[in-house]
C-alpha atoms as a PDB file:
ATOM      1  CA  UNK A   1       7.823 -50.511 106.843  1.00  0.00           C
ATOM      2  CA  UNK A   2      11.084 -51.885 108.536  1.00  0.00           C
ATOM      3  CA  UNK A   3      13.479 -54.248 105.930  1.00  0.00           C
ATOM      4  CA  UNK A   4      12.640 -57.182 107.603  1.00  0.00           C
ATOM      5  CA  UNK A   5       8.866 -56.738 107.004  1.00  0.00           C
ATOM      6  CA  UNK A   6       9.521 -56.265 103.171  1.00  0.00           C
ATOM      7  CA  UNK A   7      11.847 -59.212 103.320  1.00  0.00           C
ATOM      8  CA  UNK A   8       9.046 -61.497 104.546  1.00  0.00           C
ATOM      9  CA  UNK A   9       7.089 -60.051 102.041  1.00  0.00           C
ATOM     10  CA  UNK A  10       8.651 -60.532  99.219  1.00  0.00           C
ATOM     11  CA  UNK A  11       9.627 -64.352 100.264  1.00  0.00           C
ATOM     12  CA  UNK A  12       5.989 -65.103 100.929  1.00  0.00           C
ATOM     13  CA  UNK A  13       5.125 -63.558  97.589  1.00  0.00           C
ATOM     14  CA  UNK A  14       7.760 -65.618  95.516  1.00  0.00           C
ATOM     15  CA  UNK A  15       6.642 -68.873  97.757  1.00  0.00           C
ATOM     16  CA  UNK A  16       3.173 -67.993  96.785  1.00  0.00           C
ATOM     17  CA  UNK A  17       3.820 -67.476  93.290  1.00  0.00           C
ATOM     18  CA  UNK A  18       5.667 -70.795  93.306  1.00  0.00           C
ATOM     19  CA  UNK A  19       3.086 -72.902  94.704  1.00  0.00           C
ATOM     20  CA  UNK A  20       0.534 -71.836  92.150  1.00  0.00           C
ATOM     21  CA  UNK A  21       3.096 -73.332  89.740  1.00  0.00           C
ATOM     22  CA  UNK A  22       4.914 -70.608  88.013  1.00  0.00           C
ATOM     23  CA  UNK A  23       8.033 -71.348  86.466  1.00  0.00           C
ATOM     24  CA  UNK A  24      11.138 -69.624  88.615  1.00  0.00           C
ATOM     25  CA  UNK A  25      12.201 -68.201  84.578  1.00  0.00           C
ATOM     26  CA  UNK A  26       8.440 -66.454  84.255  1.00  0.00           C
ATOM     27  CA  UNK A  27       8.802 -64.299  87.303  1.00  0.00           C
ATOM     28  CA  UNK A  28       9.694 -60.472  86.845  1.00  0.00           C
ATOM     29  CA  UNK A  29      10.571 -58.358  90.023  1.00  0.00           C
ATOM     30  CA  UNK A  30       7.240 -56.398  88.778  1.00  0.00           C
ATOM     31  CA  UNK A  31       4.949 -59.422  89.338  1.00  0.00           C
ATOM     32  CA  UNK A  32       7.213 -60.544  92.766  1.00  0.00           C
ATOM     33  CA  UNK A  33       6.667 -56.510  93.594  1.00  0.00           C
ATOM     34  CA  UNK A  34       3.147 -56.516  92.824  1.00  0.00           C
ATOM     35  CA  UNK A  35       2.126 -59.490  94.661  1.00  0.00           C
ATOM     36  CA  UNK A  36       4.185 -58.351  97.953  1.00  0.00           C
ATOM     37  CA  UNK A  37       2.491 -55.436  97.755  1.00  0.00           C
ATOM     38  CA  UNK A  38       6.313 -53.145  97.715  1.00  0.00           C
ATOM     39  CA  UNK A  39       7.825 -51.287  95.188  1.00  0.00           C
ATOM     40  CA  UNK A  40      10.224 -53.216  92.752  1.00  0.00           C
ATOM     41  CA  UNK A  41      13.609 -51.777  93.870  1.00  0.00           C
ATOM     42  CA  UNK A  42      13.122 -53.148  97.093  1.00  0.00           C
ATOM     43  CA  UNK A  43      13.846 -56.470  95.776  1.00  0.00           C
ATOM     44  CA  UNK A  44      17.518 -55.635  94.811  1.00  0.00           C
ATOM     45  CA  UNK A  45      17.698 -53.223  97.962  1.00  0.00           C
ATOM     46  CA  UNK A  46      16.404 -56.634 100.223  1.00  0.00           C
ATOM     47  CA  UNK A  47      18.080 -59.534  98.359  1.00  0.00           C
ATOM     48  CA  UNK A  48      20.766 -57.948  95.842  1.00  0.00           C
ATOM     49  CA  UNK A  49      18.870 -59.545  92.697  1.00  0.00           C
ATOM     50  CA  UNK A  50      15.984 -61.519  92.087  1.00  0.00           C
ATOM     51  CA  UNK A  51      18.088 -64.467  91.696  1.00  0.00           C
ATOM     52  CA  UNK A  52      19.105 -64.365  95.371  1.00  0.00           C
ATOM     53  CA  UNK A  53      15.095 -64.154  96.686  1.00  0.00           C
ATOM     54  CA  UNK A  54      13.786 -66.718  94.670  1.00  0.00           C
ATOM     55  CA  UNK A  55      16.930 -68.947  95.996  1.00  0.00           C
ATOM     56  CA  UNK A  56      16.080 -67.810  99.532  1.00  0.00           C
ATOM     57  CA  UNK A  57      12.331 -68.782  99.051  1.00  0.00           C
ATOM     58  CA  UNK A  58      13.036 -71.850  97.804  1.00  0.00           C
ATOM     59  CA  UNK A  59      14.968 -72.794 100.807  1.00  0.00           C
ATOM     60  CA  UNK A  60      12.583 -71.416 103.134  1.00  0.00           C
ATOM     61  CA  UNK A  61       9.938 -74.140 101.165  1.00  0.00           C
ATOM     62  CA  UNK A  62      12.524 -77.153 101.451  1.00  0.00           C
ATOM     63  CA  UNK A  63      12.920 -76.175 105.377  1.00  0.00           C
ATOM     64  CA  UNK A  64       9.048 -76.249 105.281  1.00  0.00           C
ATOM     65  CA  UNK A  65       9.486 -80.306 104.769  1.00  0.00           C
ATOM     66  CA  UNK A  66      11.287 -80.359 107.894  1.00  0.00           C
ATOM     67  CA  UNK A  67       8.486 -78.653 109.563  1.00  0.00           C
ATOM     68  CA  UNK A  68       6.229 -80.804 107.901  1.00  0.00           C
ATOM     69  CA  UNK A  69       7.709 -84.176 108.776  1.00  0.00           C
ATOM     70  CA  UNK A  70       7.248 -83.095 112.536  1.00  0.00           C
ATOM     71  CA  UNK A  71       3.640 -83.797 111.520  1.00  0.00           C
ATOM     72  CA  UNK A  72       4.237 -87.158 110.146  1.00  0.00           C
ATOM     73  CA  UNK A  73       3.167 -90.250 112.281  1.00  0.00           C
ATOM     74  CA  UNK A  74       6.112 -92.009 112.650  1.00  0.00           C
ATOM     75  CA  UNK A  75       7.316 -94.669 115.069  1.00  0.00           C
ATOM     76  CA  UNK A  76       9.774 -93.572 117.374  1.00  0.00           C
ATOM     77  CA  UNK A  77      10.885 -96.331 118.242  1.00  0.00           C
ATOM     78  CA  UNK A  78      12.625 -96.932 114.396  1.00  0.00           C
ATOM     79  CA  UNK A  79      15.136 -93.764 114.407  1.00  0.00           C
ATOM     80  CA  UNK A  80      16.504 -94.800 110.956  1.00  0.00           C
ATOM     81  CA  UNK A  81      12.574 -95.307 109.741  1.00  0.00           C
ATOM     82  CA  UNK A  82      12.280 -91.380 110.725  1.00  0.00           C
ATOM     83  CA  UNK A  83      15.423 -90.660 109.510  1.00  0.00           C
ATOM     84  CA  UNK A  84      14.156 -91.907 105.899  1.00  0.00           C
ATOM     85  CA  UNK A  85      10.891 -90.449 106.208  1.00  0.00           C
ATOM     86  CA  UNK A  86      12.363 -87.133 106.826  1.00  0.00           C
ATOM     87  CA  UNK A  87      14.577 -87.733 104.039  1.00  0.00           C
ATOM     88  CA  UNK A  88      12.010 -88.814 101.544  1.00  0.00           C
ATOM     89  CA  UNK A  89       9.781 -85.818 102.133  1.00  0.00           C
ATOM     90  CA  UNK A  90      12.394 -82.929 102.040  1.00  0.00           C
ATOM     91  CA  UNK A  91      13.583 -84.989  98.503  1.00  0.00           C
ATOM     92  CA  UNK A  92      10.097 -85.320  97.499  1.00  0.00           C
ATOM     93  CA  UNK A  93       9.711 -80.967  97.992  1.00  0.00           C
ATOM     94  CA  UNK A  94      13.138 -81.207  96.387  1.00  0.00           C
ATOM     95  CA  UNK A  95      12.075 -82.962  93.236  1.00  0.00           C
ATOM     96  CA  UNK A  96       8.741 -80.758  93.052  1.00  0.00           C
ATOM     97  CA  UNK A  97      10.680 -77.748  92.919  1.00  0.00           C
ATOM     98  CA  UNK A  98      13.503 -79.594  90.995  1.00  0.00           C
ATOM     99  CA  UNK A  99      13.706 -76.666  88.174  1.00  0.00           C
ATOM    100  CA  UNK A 100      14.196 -74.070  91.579  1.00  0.00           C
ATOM    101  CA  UNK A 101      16.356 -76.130  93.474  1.00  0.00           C
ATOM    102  CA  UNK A 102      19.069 -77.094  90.698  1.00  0.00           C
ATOM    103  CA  UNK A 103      19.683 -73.487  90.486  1.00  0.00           C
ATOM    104  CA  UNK A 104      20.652 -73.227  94.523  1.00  0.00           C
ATOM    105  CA  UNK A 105      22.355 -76.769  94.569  1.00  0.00           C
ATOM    106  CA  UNK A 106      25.565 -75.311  93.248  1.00  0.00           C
ATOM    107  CA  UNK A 107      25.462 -72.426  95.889  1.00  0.00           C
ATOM    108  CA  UNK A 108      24.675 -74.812  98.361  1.00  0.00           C
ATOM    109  CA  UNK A 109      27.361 -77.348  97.416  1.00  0.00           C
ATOM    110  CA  UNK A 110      30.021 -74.869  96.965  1.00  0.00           C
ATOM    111  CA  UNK A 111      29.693 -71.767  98.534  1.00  0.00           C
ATOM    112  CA  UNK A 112      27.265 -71.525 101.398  1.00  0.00           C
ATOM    113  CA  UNK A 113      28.103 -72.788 104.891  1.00  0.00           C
ATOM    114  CA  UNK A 114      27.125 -76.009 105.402  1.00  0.00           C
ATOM    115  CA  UNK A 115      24.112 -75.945 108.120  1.00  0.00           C
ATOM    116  CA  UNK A 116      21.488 -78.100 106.183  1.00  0.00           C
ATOM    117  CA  UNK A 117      22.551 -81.374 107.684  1.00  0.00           C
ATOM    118  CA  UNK A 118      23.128 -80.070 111.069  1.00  0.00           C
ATOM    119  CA  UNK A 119      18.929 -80.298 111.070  1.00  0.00           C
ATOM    120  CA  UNK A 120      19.367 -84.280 111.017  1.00  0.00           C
ATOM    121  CA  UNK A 121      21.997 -84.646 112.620  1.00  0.00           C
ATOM    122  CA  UNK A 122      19.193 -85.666 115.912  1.00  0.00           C
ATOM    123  CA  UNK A 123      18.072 -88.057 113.601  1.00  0.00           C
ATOM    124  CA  UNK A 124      20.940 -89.960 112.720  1.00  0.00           C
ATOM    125  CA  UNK A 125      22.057 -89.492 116.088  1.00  0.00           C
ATOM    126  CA  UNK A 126      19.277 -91.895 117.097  1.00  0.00           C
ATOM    127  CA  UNK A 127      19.773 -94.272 114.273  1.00  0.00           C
ATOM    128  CA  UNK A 128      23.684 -94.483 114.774  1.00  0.00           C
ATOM    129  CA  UNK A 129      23.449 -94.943 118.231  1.00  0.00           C
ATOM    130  CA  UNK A 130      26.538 -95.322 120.311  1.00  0.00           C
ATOM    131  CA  UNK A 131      28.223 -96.956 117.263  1.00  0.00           C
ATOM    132  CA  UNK A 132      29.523 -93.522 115.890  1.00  0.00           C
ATOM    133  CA  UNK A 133      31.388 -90.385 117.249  1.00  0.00           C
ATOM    134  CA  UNK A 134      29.947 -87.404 117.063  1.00  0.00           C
ATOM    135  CA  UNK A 135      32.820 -86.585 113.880  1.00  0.00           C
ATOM    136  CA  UNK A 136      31.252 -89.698 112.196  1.00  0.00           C
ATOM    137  CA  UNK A 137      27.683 -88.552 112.537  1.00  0.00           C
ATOM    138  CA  UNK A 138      28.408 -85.778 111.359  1.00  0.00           C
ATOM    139  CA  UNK A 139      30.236 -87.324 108.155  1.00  0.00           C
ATOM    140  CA  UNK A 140      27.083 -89.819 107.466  1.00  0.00           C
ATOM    141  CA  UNK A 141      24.583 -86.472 107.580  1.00  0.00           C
ATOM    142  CA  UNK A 142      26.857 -84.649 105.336  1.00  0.00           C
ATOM    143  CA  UNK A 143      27.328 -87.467 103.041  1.00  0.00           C
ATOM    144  CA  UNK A 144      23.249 -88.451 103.053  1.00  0.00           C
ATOM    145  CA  UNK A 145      22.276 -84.714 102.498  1.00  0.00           C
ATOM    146  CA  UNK A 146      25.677 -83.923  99.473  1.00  0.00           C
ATOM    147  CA  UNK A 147      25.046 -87.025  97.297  1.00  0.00           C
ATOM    148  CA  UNK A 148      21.378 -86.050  97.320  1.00  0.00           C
ATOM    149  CA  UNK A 149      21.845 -82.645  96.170  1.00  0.00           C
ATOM    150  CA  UNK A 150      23.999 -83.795  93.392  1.00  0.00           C
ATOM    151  CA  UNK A 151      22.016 -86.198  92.411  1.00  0.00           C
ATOM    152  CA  UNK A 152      19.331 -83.454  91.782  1.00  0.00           C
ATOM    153  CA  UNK A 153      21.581 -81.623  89.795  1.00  0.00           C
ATOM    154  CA  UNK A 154      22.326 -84.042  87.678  1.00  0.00           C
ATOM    155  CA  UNK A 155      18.637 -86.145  87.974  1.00  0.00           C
ATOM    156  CA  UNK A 156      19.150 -87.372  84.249  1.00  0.00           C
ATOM    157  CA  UNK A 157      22.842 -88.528  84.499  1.00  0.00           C
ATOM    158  CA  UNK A 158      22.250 -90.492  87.868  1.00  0.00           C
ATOM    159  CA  UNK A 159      19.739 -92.487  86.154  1.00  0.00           C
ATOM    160  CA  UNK A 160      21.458 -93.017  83.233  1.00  0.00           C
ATOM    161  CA  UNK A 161      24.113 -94.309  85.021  1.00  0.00           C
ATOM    162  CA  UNK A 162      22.365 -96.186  87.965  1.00  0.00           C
ATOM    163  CA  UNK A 163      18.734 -97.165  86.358  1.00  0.00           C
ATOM    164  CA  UNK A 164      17.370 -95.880  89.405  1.00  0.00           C
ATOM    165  CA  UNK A 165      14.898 -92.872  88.867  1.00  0.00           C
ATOM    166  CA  UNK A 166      14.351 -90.819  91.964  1.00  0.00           C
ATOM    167  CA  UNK A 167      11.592 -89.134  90.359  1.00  0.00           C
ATOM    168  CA  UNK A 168       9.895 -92.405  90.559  1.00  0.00           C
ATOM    169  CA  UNK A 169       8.801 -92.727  94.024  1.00  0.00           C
ATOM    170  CA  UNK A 170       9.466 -96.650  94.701  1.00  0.00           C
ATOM    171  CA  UNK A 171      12.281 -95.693  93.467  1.00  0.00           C
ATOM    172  CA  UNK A 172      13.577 -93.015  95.675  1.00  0.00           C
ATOM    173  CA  UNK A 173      11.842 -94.504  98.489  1.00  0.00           C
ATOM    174  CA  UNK A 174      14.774 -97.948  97.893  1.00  0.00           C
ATOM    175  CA  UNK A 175      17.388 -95.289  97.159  1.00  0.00           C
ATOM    176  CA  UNK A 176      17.160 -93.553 100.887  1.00  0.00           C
ATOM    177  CA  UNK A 177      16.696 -96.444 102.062  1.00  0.00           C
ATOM    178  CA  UNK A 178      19.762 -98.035 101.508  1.00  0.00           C
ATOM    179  CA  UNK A 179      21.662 -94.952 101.574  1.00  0.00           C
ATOM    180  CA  UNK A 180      20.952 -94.508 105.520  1.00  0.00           C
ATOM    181  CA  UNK A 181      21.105 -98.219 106.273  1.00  0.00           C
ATOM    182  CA  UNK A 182      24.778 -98.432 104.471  1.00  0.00           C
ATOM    183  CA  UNK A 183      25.514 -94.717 105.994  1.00  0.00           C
ATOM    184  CA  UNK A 184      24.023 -95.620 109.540  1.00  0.00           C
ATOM    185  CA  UNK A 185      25.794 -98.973 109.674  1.00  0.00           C
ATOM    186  CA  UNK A 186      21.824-100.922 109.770  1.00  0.00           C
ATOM    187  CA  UNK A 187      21.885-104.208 107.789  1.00  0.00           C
ATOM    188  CA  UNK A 188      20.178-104.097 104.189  1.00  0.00           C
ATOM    189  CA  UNK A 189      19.293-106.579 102.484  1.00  0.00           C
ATOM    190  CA  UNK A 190      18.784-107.666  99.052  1.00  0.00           C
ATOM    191  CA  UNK A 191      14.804-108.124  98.761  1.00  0.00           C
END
């Protein structure tokens, strides 16, 4: 069995394990092991620590809402409207997985290189238009996909300090929304 294979393995088994709703502090290398069919020191031979898979599956389930949103009807013809749709599911996975994800935002934020936003980038590319150089774009996807992480991290603080709850869907649904039409240069206005 090549490295690879186990990898895959053991990331499908931790994704697994995570849909069926197990809390990321419940799983033991023996159950990840088990599951993935390998022996248990193959997760620290494969990953370095147990810590390091289950951040790896997690991100391999928040790229899975980028997949996902190819399958979303959405009307191509309103770039920013796909930009927020894409935006709203991959927060959505985000917020579903909150107690997973708050333990990679700080390794995402800080230490890992920054490739995330580079997956919108096409989309604000269409909903910027000609307005922005390719710097700028690049400044409005780092700055959509950064104050969303943190504002994961620290879900309770934001809405103490904003009212707005993004676990509230309305909610997070008017928050994207303005963030891309104030990021994108589109008009919003005050409903």
């Amino acid at each position: 069995m090549t490295s690879e294979n186990t990898k895959d393995k053991l990331l499908a088994a931790v994704g697994e394990i995570l849909e069926e709703g197990a809390s990321p502090d419940k799983l033991t290398v023996r159950a990840i092991a088990a599951r993935a069919k390998v022996n248990p020191a193959m997760v620290n031979y494969c990953f370095g620590s147990k810590d390091e898979l289950i951040r790896q599956a997690v991100d391999k389930i928040v790229e899975g809402a980028f997949e996902l949103h190819d399958t979303i009807d959405t009307d191509p013809s309103d770039p920013a409207g796909q930009l927020k749709e894409l935006l709203f599911s991959v927060s959505r996975e985000m917020l579903k997985y909150r107690e997973l994800t708050r333990l990679s935002i700080p390794y995402l934020l800080f230490e890992d290189k920054i490739r995330l936003p580079l997956d919108l980038l096409p989309y604000v590319d269409k909903a910027c238009g000609e307005r922005f150089t390719e710097k700028q774009k690049r400044m409005v996807v780092f700055e959509l996909v950064s104050s969303l992480q943190l504002i994961f991290y620290r879900l309770e603080d934001f809405r103490d300090y904003s009212g707005i709850d993004i676990e509230n869907e309305e909610d997070l649904r008017e928050f994207i929304g303005f963030q891309v039409d104030l990021l994108t240069g589109n008009t919003h206005e005050k409903s």
